[in-house]
PDB file of N, CA and C in Angstrom:
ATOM      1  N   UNK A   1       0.842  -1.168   0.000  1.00  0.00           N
ATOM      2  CA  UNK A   1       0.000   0.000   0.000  1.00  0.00           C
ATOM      3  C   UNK A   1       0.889   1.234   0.000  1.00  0.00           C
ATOM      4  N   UNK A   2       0.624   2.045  -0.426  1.00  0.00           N
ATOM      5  CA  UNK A   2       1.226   3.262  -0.135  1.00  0.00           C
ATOM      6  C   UNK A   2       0.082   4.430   0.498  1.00  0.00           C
ATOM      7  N   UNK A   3       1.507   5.057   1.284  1.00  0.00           N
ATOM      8  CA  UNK A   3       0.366   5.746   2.213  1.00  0.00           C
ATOM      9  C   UNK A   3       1.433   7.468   1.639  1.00  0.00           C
ATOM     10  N   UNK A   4       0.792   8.367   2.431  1.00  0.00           N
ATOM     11  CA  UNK A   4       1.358   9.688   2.358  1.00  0.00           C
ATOM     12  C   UNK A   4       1.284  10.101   1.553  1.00  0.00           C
ATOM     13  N   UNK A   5       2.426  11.749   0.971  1.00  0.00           N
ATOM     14  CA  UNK A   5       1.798  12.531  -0.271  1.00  0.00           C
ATOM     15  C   UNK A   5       3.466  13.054  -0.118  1.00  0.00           C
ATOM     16  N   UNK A   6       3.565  13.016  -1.485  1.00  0.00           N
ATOM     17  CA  UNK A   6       5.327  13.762  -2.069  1.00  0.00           C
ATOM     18  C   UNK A   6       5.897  14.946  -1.208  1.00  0.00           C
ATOM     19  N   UNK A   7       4.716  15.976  -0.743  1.00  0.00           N
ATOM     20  CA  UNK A   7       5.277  17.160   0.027  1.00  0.00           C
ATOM     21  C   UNK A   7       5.319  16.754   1.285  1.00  0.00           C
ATOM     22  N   UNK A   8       4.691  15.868   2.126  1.00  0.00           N
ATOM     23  CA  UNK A   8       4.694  15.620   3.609  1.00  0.00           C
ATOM     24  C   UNK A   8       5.132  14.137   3.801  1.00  0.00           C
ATOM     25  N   UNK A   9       5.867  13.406   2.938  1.00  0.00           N
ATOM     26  CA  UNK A   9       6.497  12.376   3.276  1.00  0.00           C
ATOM     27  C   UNK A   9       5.802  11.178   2.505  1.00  0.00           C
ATOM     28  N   UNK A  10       6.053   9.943   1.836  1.00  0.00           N
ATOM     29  CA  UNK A  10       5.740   8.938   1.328  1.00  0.00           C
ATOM     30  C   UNK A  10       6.343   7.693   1.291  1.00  0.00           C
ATOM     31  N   UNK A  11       5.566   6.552   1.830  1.00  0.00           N
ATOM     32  CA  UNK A  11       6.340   5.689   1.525  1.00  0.00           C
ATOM     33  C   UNK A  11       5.053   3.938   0.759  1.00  0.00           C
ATOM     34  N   UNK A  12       5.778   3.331  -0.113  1.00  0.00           N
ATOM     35  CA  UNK A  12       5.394   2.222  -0.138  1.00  0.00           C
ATOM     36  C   UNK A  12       5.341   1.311   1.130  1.00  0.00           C
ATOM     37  N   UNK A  13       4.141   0.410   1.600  1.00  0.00           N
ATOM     38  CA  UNK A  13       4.371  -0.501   2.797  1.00  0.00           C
ATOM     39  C   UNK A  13       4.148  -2.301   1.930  1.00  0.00           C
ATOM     40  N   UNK A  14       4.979  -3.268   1.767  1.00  0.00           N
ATOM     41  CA  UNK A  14       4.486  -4.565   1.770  1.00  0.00           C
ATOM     42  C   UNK A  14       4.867  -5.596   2.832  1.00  0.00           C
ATOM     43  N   UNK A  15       3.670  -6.096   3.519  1.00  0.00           N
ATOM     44  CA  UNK A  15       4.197  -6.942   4.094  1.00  0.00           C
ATOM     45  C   UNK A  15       3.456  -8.565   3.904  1.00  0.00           C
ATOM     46  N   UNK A  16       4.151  -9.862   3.626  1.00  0.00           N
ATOM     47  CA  UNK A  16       3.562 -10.795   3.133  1.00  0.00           C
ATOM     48  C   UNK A  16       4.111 -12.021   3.915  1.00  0.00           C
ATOM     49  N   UNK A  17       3.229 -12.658   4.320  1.00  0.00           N
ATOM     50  CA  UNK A  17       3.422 -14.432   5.290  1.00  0.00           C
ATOM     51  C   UNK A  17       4.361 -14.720   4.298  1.00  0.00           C
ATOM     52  N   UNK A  18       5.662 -15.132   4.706  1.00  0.00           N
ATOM     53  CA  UNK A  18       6.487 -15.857   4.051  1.00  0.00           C
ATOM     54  C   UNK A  18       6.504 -17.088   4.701  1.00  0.00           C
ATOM     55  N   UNK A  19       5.826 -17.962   5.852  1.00  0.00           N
ATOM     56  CA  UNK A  19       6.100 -19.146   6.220  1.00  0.00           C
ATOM     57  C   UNK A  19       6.221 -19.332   7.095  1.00  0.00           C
ATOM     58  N   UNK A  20       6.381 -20.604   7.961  1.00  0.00           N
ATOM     59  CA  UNK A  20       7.072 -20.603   9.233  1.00  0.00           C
ATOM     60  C   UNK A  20       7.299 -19.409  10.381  1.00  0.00           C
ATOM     61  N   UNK A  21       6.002 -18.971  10.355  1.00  0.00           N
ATOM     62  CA  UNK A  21       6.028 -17.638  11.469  1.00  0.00           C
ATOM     63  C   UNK A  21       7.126 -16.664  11.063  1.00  0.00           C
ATOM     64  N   UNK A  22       7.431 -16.129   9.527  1.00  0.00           N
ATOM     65  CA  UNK A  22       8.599 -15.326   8.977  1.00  0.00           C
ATOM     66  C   UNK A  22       7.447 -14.269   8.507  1.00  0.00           C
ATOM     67  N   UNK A  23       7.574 -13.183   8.095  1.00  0.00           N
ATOM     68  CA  UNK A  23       7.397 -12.514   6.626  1.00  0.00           C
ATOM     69  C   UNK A  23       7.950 -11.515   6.123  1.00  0.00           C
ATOM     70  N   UNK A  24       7.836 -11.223   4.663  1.00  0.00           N
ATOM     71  CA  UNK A  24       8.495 -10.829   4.077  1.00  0.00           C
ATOM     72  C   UNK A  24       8.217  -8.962   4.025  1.00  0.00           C
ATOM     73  N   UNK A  25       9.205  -8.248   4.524  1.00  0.00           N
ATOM     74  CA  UNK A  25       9.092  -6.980   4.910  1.00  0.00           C
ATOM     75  C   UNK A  25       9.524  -5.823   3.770  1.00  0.00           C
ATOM     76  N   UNK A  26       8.479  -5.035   3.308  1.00  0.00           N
ATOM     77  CA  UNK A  26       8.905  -3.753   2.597  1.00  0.00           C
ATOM     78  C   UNK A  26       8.790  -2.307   2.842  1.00  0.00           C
ATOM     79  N   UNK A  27       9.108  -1.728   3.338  1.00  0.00           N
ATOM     80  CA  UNK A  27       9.070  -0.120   3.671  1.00  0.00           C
ATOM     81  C   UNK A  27       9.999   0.367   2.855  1.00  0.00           C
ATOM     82  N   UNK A  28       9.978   1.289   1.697  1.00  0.00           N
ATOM     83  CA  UNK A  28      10.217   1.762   1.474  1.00  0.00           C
ATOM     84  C   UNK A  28       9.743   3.652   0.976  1.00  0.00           C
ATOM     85  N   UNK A  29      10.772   4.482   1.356  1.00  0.00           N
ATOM     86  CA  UNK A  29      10.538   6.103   1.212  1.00  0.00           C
ATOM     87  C   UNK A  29      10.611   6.351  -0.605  1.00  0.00           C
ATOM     88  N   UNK A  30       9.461   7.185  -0.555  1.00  0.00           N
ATOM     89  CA  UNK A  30       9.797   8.068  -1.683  1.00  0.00           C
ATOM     90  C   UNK A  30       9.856   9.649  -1.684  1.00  0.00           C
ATOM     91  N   UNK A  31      10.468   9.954  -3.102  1.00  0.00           N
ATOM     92  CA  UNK A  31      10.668  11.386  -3.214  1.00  0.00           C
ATOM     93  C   UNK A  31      11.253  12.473  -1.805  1.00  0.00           C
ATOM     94  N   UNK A  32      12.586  11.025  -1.621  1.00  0.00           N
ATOM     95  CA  UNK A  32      13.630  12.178  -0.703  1.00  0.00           C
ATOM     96  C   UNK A  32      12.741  12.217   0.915  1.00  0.00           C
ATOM     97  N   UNK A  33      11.410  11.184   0.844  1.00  0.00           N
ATOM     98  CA  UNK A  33      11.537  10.921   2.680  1.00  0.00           C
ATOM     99  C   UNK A  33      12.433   9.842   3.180  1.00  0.00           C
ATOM    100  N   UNK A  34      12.547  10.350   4.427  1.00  0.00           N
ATOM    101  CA  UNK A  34      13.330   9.270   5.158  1.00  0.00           C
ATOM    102  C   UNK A  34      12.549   9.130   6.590  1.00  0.00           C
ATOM    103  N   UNK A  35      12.786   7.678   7.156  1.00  0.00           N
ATOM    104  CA  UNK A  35      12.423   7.547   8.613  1.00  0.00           C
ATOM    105  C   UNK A  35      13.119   7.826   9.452  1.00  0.00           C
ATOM    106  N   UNK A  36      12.567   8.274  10.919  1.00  0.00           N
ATOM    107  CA  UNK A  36      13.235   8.845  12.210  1.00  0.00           C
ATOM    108  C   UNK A  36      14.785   8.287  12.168  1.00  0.00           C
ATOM    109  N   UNK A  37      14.991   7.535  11.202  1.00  0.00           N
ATOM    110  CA  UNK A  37      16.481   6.978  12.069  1.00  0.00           C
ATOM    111  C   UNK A  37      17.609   7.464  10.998  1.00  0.00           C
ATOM    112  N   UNK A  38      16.972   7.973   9.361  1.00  0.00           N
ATOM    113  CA  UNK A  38      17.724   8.665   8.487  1.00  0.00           C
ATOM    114  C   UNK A  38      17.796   7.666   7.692  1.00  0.00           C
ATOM    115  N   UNK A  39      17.038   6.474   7.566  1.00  0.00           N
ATOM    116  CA  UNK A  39      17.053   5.430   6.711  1.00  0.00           C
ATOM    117  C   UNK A  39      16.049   5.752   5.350  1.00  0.00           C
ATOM    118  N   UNK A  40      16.071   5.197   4.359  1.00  0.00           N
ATOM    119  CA  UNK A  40      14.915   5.548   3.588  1.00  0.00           C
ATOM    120  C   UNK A  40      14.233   4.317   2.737  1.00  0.00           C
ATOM    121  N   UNK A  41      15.091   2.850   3.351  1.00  0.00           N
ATOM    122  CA  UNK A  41      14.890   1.703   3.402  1.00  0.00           C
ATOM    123  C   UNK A  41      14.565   0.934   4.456  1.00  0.00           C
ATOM    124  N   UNK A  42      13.343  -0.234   4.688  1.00  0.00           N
ATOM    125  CA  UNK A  42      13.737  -1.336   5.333  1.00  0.00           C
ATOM    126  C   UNK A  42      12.895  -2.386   4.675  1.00  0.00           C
ATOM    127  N   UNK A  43      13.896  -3.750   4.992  1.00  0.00           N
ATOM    128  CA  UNK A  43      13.631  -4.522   3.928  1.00  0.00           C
ATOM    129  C   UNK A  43      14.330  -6.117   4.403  1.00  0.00           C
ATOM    130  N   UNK A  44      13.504  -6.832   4.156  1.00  0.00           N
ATOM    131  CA  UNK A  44      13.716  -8.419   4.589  1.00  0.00           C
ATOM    132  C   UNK A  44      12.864  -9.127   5.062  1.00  0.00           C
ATOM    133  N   UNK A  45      13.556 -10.626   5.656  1.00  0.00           N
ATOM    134  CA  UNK A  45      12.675 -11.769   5.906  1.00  0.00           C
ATOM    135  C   UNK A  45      13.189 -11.757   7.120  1.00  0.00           C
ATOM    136  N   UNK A  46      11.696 -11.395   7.971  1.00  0.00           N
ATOM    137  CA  UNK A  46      12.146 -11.196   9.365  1.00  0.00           C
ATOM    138  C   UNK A  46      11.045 -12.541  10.872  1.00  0.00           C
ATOM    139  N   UNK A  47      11.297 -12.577  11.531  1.00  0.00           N
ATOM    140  CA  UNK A  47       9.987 -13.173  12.108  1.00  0.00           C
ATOM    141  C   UNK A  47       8.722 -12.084  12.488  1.00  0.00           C
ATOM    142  N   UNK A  48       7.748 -12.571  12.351  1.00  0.00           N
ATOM    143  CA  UNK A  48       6.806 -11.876  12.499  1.00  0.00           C
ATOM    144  C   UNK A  48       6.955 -10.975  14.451  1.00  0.00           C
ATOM    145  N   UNK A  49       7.546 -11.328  14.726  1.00  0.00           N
ATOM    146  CA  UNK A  49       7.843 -10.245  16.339  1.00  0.00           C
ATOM    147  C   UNK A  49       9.419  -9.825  15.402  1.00  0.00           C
ATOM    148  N   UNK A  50       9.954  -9.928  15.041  1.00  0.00           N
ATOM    149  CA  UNK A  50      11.143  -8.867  14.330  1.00  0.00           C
ATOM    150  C   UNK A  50      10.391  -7.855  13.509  1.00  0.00           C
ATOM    151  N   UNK A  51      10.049  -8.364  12.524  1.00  0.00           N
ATOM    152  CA  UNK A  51       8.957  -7.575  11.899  1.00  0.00           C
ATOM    153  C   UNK A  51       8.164  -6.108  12.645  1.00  0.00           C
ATOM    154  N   UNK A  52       7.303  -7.029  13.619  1.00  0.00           N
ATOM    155  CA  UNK A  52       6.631  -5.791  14.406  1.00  0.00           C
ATOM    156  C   UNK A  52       7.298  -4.571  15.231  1.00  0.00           C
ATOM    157  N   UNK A  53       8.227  -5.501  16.030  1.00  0.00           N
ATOM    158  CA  UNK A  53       9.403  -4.123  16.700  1.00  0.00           C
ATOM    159  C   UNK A  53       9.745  -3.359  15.495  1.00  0.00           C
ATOM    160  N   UNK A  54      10.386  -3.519  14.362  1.00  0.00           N
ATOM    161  CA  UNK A  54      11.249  -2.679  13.316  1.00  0.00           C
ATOM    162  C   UNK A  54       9.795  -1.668  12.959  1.00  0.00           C
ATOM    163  N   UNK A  55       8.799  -2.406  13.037  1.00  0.00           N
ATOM    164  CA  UNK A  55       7.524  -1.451  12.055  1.00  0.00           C
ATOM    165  C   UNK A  55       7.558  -0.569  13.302  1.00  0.00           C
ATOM    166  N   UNK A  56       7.052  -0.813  14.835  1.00  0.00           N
ATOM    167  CA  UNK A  56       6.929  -0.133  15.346  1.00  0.00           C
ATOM    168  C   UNK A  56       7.909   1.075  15.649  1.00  0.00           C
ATOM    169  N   UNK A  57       9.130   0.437  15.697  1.00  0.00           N
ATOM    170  CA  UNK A  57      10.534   1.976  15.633  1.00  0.00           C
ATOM    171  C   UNK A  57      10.273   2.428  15.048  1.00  0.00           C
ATOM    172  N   UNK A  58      10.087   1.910  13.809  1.00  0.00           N
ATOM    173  CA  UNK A  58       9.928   2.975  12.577  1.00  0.00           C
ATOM    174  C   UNK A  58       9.034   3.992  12.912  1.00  0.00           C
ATOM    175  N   UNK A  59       7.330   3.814  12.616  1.00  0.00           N
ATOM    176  CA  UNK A  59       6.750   4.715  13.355  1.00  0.00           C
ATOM    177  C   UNK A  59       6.527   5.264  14.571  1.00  0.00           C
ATOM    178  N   UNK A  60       7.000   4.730  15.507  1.00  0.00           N
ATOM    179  CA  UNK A  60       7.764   5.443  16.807  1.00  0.00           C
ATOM    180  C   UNK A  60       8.556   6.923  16.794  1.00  0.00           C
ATOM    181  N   UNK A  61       9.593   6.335  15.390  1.00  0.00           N
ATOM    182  CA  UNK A  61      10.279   7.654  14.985  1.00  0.00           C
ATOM    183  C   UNK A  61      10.264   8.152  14.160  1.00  0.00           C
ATOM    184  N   UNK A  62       9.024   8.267  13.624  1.00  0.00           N
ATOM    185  CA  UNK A  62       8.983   8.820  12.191  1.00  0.00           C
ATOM    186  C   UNK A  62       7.712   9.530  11.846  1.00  0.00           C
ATOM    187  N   UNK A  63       7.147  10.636  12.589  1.00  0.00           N
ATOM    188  CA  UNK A  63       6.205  11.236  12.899  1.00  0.00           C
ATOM    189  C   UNK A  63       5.260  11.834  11.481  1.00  0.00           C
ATOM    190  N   UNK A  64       5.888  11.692  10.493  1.00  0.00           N
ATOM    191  CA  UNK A  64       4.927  12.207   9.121  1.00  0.00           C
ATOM    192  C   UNK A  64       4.436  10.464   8.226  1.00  0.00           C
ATOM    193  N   UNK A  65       5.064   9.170   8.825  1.00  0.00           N
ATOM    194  CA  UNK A  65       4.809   7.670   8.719  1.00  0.00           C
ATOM    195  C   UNK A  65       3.511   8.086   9.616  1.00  0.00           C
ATOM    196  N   UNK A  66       3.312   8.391  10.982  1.00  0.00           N
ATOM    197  CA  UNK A  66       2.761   8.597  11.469  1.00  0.00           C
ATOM    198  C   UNK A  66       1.102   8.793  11.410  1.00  0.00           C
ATOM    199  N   UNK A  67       1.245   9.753  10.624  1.00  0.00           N
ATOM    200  CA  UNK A  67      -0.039  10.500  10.282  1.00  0.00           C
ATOM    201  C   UNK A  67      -0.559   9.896   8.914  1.00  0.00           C
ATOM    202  N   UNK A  68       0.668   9.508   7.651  1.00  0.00           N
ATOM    203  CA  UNK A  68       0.243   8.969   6.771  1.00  0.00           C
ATOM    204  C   UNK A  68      -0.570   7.516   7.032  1.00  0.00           C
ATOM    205  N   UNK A  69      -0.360   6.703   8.115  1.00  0.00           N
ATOM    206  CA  UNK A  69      -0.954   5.576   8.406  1.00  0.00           C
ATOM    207  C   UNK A  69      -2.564   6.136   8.772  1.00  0.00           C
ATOM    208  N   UNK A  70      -2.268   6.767   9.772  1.00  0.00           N
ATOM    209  CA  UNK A  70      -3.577   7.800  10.422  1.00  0.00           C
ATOM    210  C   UNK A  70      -4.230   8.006   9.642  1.00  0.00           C
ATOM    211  N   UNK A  71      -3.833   8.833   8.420  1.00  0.00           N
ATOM    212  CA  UNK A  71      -4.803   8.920   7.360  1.00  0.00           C
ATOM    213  C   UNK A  71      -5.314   8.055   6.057  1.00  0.00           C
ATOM    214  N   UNK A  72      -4.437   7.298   6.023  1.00  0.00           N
ATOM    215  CA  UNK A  72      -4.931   5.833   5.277  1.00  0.00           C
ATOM    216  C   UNK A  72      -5.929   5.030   5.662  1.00  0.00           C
ATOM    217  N   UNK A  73      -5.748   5.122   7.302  1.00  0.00           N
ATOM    218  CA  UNK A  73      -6.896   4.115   8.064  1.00  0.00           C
ATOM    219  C   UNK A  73      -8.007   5.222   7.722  1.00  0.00           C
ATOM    220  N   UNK A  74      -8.260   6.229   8.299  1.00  0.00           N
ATOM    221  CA  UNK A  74      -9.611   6.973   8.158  1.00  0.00           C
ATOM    222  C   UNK A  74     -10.173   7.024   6.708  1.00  0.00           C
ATOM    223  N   UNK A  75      -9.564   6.968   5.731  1.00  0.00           N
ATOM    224  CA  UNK A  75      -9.655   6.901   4.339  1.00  0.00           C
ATOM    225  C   UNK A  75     -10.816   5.410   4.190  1.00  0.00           C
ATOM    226  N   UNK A  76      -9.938   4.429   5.039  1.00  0.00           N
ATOM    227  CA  UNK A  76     -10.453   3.053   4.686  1.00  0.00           C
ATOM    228  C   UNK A  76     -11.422   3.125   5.493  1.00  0.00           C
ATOM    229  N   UNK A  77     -11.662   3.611   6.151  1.00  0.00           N
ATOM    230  CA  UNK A  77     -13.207   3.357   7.381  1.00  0.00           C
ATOM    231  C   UNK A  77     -14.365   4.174   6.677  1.00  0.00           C
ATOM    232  N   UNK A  78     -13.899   4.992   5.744  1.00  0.00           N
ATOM    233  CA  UNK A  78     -14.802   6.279   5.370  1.00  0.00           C
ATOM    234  C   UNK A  78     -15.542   6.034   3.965  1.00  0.00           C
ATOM    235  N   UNK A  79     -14.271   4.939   3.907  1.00  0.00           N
ATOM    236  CA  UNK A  79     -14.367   4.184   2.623  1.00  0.00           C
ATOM    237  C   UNK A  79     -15.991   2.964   2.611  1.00  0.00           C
ATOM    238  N   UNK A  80     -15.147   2.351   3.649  1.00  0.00           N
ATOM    239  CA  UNK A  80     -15.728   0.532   4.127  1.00  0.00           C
ATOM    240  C   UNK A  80     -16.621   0.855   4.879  1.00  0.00           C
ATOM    241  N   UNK A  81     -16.847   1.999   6.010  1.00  0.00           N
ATOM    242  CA  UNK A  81     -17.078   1.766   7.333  1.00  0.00           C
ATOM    243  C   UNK A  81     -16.325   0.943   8.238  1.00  0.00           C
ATOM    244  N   UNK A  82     -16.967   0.203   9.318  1.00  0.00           N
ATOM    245  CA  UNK A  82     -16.410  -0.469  10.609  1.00  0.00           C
ATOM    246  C   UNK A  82     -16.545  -1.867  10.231  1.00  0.00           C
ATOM    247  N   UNK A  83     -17.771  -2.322   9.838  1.00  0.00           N
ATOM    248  CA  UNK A  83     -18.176  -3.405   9.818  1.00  0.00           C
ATOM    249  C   UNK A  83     -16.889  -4.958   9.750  1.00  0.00           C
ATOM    250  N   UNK A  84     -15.920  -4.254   8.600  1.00  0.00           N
ATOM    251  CA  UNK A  84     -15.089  -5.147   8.196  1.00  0.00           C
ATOM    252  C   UNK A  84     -13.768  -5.198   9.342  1.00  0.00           C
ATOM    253  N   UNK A  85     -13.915  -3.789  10.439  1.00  0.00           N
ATOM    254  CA  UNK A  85     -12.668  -3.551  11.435  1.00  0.00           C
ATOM    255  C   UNK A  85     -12.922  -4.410  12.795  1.00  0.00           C
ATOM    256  N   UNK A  86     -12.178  -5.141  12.823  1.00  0.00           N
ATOM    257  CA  UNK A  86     -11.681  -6.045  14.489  1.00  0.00           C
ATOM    258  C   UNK A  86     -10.930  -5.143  15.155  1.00  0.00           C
ATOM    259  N   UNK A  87     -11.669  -4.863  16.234  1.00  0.00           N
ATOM    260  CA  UNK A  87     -10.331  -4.585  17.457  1.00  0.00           C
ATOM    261  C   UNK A  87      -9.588  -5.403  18.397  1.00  0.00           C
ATOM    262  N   UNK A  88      -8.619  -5.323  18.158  1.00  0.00           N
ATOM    263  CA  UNK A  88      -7.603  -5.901  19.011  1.00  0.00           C
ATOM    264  C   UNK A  88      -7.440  -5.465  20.255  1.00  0.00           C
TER     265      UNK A  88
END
């Protein structure tokens, strides 16, 4: 999915079950953003709790990831409604 907009930060997100409690991780920045840590990559086959810590640093430190998620979800609720949303 991609979330965000060229002037306030953008990035592609894939993430896909690779197997054996693994999956396969894509974050990548476009058009010159970078995340809190000055990276503008992350990328691999991680376990799904590797996975989640790295996603969470990431947006931990990366306050315009932040809002682009924020506003992707409201997009999709406004979109779908609730019906299709589980809370955890």
């Amino acid at each position: 999915m991609r979330v965000g907009s060229f002037d306030t930060g953008a990035a592609i997100i894939d993430i896909r079950k690779a197997g054996r409690g693994r999956v396969e991780l894509l974050l990548d920045c476009h058009s010159g953003s970078k995340f809190g840590d000055g990276t503008s990559v992350a990328a691999g086959t991680l376990t799904q709790r590797q996975a989640h810590e790295l996603v969470t640093r990431l947006v931990d430190e990366t306050p315009w990831l932040q809002r682009a998620l924020a506003m992707h979800l409201m997009e999709q609720l406004l979109e779908h409604g609730t019906k299709d949303v589980e809370a955890k």
